[in-house]
Protein backbone atom coordinates (compact mmCIF):
# COMPACT_ATOMS: atom_id res chain seq x y z
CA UNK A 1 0.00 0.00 0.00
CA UNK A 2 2.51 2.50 0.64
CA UNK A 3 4.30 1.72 -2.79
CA UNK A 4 1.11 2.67 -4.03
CA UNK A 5 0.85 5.96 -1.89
CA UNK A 6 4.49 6.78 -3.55
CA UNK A 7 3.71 6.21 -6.52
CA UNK A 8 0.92 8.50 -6.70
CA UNK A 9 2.48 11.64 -5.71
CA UNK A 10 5.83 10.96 -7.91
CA UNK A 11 3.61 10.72 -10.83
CA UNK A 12 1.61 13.76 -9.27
CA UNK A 13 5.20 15.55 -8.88
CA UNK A 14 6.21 14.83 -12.30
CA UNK A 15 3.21 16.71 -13.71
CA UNK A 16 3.45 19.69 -12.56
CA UNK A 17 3.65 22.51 -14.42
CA UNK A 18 4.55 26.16 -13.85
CA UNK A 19 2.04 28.35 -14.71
CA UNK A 20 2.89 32.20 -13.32
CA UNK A 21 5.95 33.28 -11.47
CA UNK A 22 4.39 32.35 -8.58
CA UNK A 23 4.58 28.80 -9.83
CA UNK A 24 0.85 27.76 -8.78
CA UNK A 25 0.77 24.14 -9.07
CA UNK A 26 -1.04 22.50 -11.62
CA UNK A 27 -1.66 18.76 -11.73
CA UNK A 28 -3.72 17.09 -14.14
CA UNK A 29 -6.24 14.46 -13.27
CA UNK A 30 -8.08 12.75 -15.68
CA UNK A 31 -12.03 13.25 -15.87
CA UNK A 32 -14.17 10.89 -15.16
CA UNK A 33 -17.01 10.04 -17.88
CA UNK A 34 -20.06 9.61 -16.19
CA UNK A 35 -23.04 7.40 -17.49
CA UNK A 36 -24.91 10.04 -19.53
CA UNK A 37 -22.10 11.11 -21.48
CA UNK A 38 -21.27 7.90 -22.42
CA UNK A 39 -24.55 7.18 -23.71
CA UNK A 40 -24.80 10.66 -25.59
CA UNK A 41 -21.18 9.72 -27.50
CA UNK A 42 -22.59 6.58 -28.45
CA UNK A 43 -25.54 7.94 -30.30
CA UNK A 44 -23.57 10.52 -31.79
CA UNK A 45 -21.20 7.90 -32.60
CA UNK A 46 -24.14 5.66 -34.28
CA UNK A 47 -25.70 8.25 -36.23
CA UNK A 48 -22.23 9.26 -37.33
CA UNK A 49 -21.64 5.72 -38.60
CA UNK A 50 -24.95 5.49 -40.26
CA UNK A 51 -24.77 9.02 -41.66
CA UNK A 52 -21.40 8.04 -43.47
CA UNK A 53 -23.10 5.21 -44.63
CA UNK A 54 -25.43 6.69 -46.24
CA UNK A 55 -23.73 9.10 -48.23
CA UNK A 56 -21.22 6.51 -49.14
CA UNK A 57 -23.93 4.80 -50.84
CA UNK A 58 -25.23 7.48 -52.49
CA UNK A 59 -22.04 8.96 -53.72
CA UNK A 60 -20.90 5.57 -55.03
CA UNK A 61 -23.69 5.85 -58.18
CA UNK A 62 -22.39 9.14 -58.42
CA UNK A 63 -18.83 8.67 -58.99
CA UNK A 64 -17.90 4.91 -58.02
CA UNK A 65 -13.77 6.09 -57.95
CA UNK A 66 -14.89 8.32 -54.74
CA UNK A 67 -14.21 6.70 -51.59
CA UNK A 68 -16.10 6.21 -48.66
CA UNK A 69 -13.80 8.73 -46.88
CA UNK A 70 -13.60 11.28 -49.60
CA UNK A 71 -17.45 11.23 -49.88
CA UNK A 72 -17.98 12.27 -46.26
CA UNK A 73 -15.14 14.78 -46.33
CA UNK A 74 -16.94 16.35 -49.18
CA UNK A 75 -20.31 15.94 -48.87
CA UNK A 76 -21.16 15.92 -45.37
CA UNK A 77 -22.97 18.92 -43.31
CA UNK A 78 -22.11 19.92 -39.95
CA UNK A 79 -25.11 18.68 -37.67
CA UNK A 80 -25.75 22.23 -36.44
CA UNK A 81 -26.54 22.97 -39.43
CA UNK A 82 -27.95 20.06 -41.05
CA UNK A 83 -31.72 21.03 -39.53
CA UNK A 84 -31.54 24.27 -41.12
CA UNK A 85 -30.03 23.19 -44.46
CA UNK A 86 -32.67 20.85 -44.73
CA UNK A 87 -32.34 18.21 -48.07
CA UNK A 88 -31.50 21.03 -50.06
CA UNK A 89 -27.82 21.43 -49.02
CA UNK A 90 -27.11 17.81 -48.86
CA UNK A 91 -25.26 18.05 -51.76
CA UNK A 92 -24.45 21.67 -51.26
CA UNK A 93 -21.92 21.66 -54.17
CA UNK A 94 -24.71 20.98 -56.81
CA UNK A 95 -25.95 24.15 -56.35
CA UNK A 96 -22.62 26.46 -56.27
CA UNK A 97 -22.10 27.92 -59.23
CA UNK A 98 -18.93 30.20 -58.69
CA UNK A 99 -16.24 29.52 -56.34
CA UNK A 100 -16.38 30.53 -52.60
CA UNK A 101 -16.05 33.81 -51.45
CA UNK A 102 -12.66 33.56 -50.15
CA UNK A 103 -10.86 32.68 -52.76
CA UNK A 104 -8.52 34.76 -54.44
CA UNK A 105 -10.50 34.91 -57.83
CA UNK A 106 -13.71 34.36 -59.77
CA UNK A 107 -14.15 32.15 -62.61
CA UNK A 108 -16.99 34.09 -64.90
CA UNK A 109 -18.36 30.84 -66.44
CA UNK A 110 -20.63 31.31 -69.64
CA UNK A 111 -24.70 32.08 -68.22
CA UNK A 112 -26.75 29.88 -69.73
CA UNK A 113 -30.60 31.28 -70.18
CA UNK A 114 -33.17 28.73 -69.70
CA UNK A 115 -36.44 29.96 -71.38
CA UNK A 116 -39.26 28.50 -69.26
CA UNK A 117 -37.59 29.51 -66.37
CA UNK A 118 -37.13 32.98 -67.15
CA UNK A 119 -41.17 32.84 -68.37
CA UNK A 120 -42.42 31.28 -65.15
CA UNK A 121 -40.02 32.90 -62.42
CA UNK A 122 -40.64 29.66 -60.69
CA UNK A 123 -37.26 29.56 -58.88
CA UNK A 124 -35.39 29.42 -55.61
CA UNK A 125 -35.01 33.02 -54.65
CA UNK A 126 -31.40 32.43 -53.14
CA UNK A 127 -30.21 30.12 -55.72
CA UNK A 128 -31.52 32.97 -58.06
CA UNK A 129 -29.37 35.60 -56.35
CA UNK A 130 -26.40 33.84 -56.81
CA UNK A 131 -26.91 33.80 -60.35
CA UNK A 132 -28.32 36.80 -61.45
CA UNK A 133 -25.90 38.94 -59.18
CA UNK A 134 -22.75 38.00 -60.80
CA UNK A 135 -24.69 38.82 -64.65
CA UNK A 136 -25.56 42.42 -63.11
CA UNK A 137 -21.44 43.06 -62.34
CA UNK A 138 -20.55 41.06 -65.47
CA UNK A 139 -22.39 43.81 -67.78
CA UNK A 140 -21.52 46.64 -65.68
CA UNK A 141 -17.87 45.63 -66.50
CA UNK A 142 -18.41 45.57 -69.79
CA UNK A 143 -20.51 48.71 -70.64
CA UNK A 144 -17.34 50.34 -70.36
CA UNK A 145 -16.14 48.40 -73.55
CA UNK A 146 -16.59 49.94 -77.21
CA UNK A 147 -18.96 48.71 -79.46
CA UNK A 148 -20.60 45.39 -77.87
CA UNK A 149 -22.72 42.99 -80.15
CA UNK A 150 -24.95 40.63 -78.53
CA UNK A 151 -24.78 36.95 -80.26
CA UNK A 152 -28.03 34.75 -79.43
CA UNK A 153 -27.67 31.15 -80.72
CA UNK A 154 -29.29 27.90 -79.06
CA UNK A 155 -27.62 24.75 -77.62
CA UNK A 156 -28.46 21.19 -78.79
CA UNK A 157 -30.32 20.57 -75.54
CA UNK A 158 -33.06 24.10 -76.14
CA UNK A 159 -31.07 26.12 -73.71
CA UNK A 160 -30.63 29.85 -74.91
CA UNK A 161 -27.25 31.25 -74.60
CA UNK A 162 -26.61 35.13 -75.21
CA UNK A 163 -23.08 36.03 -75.42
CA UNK A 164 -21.47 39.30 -75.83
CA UNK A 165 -19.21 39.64 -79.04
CA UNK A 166 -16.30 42.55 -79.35
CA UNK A 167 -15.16 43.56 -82.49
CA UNK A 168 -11.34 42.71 -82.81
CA UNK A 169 -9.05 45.98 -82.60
CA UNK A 170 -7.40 46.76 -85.94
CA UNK A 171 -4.31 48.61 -85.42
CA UNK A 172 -4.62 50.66 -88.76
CA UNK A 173 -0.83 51.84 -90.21
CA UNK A 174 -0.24 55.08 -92.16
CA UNK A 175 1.67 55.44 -95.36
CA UNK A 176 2.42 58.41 -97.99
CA UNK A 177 0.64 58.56 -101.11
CA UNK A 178 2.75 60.95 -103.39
CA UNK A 179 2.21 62.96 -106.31
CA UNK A 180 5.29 64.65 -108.04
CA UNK A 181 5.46 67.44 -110.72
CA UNK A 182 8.46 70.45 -111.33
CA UNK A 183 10.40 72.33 -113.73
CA UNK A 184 13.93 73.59 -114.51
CA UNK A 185 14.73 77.07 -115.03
CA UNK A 186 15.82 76.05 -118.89
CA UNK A 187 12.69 75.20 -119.73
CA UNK A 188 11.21 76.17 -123.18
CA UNK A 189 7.51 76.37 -124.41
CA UNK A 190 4.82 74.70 -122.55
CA UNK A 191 4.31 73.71 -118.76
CA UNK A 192 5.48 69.85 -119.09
CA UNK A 193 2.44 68.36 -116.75
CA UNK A 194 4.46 64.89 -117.55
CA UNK A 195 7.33 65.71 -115.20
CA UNK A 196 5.99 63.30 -112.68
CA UNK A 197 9.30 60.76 -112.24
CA UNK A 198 11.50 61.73 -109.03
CA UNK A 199 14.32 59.74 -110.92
CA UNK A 200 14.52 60.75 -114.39
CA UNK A 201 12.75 63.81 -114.21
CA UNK A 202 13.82 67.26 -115.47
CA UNK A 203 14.06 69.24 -112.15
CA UNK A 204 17.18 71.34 -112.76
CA UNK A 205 19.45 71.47 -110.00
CA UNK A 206 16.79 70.17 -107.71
CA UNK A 207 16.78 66.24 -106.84
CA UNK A 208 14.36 64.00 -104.90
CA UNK A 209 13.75 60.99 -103.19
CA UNK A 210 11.12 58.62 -101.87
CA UNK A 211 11.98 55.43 -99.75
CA UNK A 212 9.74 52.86 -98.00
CA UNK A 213 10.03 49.91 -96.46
CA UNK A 214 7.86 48.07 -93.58
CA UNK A 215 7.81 50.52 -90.84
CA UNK A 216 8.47 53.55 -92.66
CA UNK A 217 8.54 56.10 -95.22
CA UNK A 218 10.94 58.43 -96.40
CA UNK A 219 10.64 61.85 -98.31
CA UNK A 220 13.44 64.21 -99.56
CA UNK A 221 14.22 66.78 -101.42
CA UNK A 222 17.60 68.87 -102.14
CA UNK A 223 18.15 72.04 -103.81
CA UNK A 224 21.84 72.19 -105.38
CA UNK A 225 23.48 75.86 -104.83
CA UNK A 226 23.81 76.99 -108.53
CA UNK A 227 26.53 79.96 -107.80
CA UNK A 228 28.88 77.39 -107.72
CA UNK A 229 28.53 77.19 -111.35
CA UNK A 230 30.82 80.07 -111.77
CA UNK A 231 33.56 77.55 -110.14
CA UNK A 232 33.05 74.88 -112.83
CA UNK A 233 30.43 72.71 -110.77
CA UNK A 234 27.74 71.41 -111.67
CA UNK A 235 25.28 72.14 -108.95
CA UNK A 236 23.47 68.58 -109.45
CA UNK A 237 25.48 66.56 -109.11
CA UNK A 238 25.63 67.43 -105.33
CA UNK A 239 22.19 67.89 -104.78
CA UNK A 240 21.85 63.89 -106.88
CA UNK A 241 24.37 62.38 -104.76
CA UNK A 242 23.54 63.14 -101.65
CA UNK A 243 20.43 61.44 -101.92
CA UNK A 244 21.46 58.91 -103.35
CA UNK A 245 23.87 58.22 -100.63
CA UNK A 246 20.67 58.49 -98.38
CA UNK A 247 18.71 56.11 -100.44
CA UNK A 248 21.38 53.19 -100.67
CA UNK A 249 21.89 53.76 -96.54
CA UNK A 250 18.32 53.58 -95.86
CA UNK A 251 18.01 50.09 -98.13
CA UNK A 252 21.18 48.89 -96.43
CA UNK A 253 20.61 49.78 -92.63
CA UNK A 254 17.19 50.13 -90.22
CA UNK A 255 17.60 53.57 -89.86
CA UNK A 256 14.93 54.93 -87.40
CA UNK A 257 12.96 58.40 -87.62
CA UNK A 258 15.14 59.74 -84.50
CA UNK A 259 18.00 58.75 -85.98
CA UNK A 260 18.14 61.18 -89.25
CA UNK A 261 21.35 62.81 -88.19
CA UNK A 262 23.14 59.97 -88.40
CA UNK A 263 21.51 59.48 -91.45
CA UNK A 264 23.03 62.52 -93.21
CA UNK A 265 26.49 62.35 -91.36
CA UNK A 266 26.87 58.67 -93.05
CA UNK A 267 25.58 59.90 -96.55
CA UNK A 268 27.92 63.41 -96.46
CA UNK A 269 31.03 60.97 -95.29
CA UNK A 270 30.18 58.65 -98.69
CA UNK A 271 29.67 61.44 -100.83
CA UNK A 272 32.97 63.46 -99.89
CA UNK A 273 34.53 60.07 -100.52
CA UNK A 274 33.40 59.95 -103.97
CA UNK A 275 35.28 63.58 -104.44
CA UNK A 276 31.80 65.16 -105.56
CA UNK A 277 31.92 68.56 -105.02
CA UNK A 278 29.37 71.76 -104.56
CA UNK A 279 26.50 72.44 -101.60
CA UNK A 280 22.78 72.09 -101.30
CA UNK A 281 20.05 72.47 -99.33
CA UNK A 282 18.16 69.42 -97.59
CA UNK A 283 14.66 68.50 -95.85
CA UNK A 284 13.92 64.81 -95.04
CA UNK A 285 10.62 64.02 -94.23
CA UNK A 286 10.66 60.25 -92.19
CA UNK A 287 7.00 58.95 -91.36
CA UNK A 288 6.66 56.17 -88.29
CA UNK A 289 3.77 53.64 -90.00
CA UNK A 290 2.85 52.28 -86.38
CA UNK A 291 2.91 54.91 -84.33
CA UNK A 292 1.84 57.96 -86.58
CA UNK A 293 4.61 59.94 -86.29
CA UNK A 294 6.37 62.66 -88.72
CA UNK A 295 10.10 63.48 -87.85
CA UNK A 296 11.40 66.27 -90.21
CA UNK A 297 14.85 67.69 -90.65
CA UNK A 298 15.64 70.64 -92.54
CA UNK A 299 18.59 72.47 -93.65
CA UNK A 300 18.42 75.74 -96.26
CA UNK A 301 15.33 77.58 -97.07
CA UNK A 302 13.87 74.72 -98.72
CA UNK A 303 11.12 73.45 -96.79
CA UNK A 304 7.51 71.60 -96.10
CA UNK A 305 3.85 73.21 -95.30
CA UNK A 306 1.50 70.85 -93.75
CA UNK A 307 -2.53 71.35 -94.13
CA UNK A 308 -5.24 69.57 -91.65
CA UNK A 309 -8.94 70.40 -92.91
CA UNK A 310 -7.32 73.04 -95.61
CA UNK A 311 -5.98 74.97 -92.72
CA UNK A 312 -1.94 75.54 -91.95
CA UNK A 313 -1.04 72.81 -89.19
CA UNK A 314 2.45 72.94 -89.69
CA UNK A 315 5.16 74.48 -91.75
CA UNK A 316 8.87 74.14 -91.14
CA UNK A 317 11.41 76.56 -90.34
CA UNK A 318 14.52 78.33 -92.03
CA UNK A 319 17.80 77.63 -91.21
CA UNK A 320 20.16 80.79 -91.99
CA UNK A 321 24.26 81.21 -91.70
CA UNK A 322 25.47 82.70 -88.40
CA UNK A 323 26.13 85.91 -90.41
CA UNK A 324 22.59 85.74 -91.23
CA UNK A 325 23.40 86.70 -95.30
CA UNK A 326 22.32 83.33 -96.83
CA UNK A 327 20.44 79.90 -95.73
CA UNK A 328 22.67 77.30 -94.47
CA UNK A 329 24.07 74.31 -96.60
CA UNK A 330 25.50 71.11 -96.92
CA UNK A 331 29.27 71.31 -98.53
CA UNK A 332 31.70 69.19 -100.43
CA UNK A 333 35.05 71.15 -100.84
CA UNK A 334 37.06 67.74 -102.10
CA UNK A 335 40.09 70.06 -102.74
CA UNK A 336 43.45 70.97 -101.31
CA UNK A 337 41.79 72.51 -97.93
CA UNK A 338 40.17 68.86 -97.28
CA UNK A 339 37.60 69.83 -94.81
CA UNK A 340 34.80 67.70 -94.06
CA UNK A 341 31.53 69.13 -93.57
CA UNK A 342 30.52 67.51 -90.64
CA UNK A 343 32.66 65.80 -88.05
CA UNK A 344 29.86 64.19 -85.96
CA UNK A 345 25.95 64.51 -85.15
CA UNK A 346 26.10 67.21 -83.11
CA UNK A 347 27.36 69.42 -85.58
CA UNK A 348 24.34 68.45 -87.65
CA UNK A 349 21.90 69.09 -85.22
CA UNK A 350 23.25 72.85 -84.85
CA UNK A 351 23.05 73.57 -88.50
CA UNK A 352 19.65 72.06 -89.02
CA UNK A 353 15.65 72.38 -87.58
CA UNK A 354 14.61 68.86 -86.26
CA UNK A 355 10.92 68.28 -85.15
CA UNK A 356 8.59 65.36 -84.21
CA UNK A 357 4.98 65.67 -84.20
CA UNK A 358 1.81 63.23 -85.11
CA UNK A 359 -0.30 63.09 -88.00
CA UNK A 360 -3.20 62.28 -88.73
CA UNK A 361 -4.90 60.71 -91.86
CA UNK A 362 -5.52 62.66 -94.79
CA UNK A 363 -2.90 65.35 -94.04
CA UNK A 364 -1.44 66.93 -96.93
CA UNK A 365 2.06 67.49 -96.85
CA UNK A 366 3.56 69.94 -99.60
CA UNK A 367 7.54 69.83 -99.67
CA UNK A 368 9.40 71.87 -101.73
CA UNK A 369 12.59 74.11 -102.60
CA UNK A 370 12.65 78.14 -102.41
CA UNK A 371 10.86 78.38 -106.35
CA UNK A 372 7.76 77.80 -104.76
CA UNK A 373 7.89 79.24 -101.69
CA UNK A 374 9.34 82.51 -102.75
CA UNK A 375 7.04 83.14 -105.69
CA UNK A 376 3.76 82.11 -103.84
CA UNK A 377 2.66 83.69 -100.36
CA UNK A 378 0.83 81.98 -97.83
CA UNK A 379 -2.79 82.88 -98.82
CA UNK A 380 -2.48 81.70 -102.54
CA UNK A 381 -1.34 78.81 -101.11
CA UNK A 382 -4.68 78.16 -99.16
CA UNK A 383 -6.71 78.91 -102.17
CA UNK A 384 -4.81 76.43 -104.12
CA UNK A 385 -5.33 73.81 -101.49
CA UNK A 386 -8.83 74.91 -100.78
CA UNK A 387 -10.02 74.55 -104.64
CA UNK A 388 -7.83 71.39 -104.88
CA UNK A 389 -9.37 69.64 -101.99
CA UNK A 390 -11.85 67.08 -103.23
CA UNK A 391 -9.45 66.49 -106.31
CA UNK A 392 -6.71 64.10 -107.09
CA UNK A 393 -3.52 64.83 -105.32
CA UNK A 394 -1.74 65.07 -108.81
CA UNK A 395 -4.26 67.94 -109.69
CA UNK A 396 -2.59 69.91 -106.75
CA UNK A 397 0.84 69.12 -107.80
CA UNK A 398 0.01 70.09 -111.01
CA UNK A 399 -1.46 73.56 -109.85
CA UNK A 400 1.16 74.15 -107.03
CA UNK A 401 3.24 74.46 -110.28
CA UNK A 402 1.70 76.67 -112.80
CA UNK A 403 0.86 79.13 -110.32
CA UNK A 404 4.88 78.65 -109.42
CA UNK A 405 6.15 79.45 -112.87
CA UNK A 406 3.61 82.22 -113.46
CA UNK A 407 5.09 84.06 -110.69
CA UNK A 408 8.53 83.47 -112.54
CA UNK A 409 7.80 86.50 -114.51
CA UNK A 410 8.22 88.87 -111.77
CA UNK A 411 10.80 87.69 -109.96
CA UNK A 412 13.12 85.81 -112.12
CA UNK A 413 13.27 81.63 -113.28
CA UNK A 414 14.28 79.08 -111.01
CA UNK A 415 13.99 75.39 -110.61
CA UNK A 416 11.18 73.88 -108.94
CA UNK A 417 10.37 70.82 -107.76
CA UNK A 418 7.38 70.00 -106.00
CA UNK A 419 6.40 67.00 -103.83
CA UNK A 420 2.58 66.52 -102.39
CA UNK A 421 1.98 63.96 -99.94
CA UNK A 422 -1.40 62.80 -98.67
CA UNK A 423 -0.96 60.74 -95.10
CA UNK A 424 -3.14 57.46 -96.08
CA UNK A 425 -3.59 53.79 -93.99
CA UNK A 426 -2.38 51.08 -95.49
């Protein structure tokens, strides 16, 4: 008896446990289960058994791979709340549509419209709440969308499915379409209306050029510096190589819109090495298809005008000499002296106007050299737009120069070439 007496308080020595700093003793005894308890565990314990039984039965016509224990993970209600639930939550994932609330998204399924229930609005109110409520936030999402189209079509089995249809975006690209027409100073007898090809054509000491390729277009136009005739140069042959250089760069290299500096530093470097000499004027036009961009660079008092509903939007600006006497120009000495006219891009961007703006489509773009712009002032320009609007763009070319070479009688010939874009989509 007294090893039993020991026994008990070691055991009741080993467990205690400190609880405060006062180290209260705590000893734990195990409770005794009295007669009703046991009897309420075993009915809890039976109707557990048969519950599980139950729903393992019923879940095994359902889906026969499900096991018994799956099944009454997944199936079974709590029994607090089985009396309120009634049958109708037995199977409480039948009716859930979307996922629960707690998770960390929704999954908008495709609402299927059944027409005799919508007629008879014989329904579960709940069951109809949480349907119809995520349809309400599903359009109000959507009315924010351009251009919706409903699609009604119905399913094999007579259910009525209404589906919202967007029209797919169409990321339009712009382009130039070009009309050419000028004359040379030598000219004899009629206005030749024919003088329409930027290669071959009979411009004088003016030259152009018009590139394109996937992403972009390119525009330009020189006008050679004929004073230096009286040095035994031929003016064009300046202004004709140094867009040529341009053209075989731009067919040879990527060349970007922002990158036009370079652009003329490479072609002034090939043409100095071909020993060309003389000087010209310069304005490159570069349009960006995608994103609707026009980057101009000009040099000289050659230059562009651009009209938006027959009204100026843009025109570019002259570049004079520091001494202010004469417009500024690209060189080619090629003699003893030896000196380059540009040694690097920032030297460039000091002697020319650079500019980057957007466009938009039907823009008309007029580029030309100082025979049209110093024989025709800005208001007989607008008229000639203005009665030219609703007409081909080669009927403005066309008119740009006759009014041109009428003028010529006041104030002296000169060559002209002129260059009328039209900004277009693709």
């Amino acid at each position: 008896m007294d090893r039993i007496t020991d026994f008990t308080q070691y055991c009741r020595k080993e467990r205690q446990m400190p609880v405060n700093y006062h180290k209260t003793p705590f000893f734990y005894e195990p409770k005794l289960v009295t007669n009703t308890q046991r009897k309420f565990h075993g009915m809890m314990r039976t109707y557990m058994v048969n519950a599980a039984k139950s729903i393992t039965r019923i879940n095994h016509n359902h889906d026969s791979a499900t096991s018994s224990e799956q099944s009454l993970t997944r199936k079974f209600v709590r029994y607090s709340d089985f009396a309120e639930n009634s049958q109708e939550n037995i199977h409480p994932q039948s009716h859930r549509r979307h996922p629960a609330a707690f998770t960390s998204f929704r999954n908008q399924p495709k609402i299927t419209y059944d027409e005799t229930w919508l007629c008879n609005k014989q329904y579960n109110t709940r069951v109809a709440a949480q349907v119809e409520k995520p349809v309400q936030r599903r359009i109000s999402a959507t009315v924010k969308r351009k251009s919706p189209k409903t699609s009604t079509y119905q399913e094999p089995n007579g259910k009525i499915v209404h589906e919202r249809v967007y029209p797919a975006t169409v990321n339009t690209r712009f382009c130039f379409r070009i009309a050419v027409n000028g004359a040379s100073k030598s000219m004899r007898g009629e206005l030749p209306l024919s003088n329409l090809n930027l290669i071959n054509g009979d411009f004088g000491d003016d030259a152009g050029m018009f590139m394109e390729n996937r992403d972009f277009c390119f525009v330009g136009l020189a006008d050679g510096a004929g004073g230096n005739r009286s040095f035994g140069i031929n003016p064009a042959d300046f202004s004709r190589a140094i867009l040529a250089s341009c053209r075989s760069i731009l067919r040879q290299s990527n060349v970007q819109p922002n990158q036009l500096p370079r652009l003329i530093l490479s072609a002034m470097q090939q043409v100095e090495a071909s020993r060309i000499r003389g000087s010209s004027t310069l304005c490159l036009l570069a349009l960006d298809k995608q994103k609707k961009t026009l980057t101009t660079l000009n040099i000289g008092d050659s230059g562009f005008v651009i009209y938006r509903d027959n009204h100026i939007y843009r025109r570019s600006k002259c570049t004079m000499n520091s001494n202010g006497c004469g417009p500024r120009q690209l060189f080619a000495v090629n003699g003893s002296l030896g000196v380059p006219c540009f040694l690097n891009e920032n030297e460039v961007l000091r002697d020319c106007s650079l500019d980057t703006f957007e466009v938009q489509k039907d823009d008309i773009i007029i580029l030309s050299s100082d025979g049209l712009w110093d024989v025709i002032q800005s208001d007989q320009l607008q008229q000639i737009v203005e009665r030219n609007a609703n007409k081909d763009l080669q009927d403005l070319a066309d008119d740009l120069l006759s009014q041109a070479v009428e003028g010529y009688i006041a104030n002296g010939r000169d060559d002209i070439l002129v260059i009328v874009c039209r900004v277009d989509t693709v």
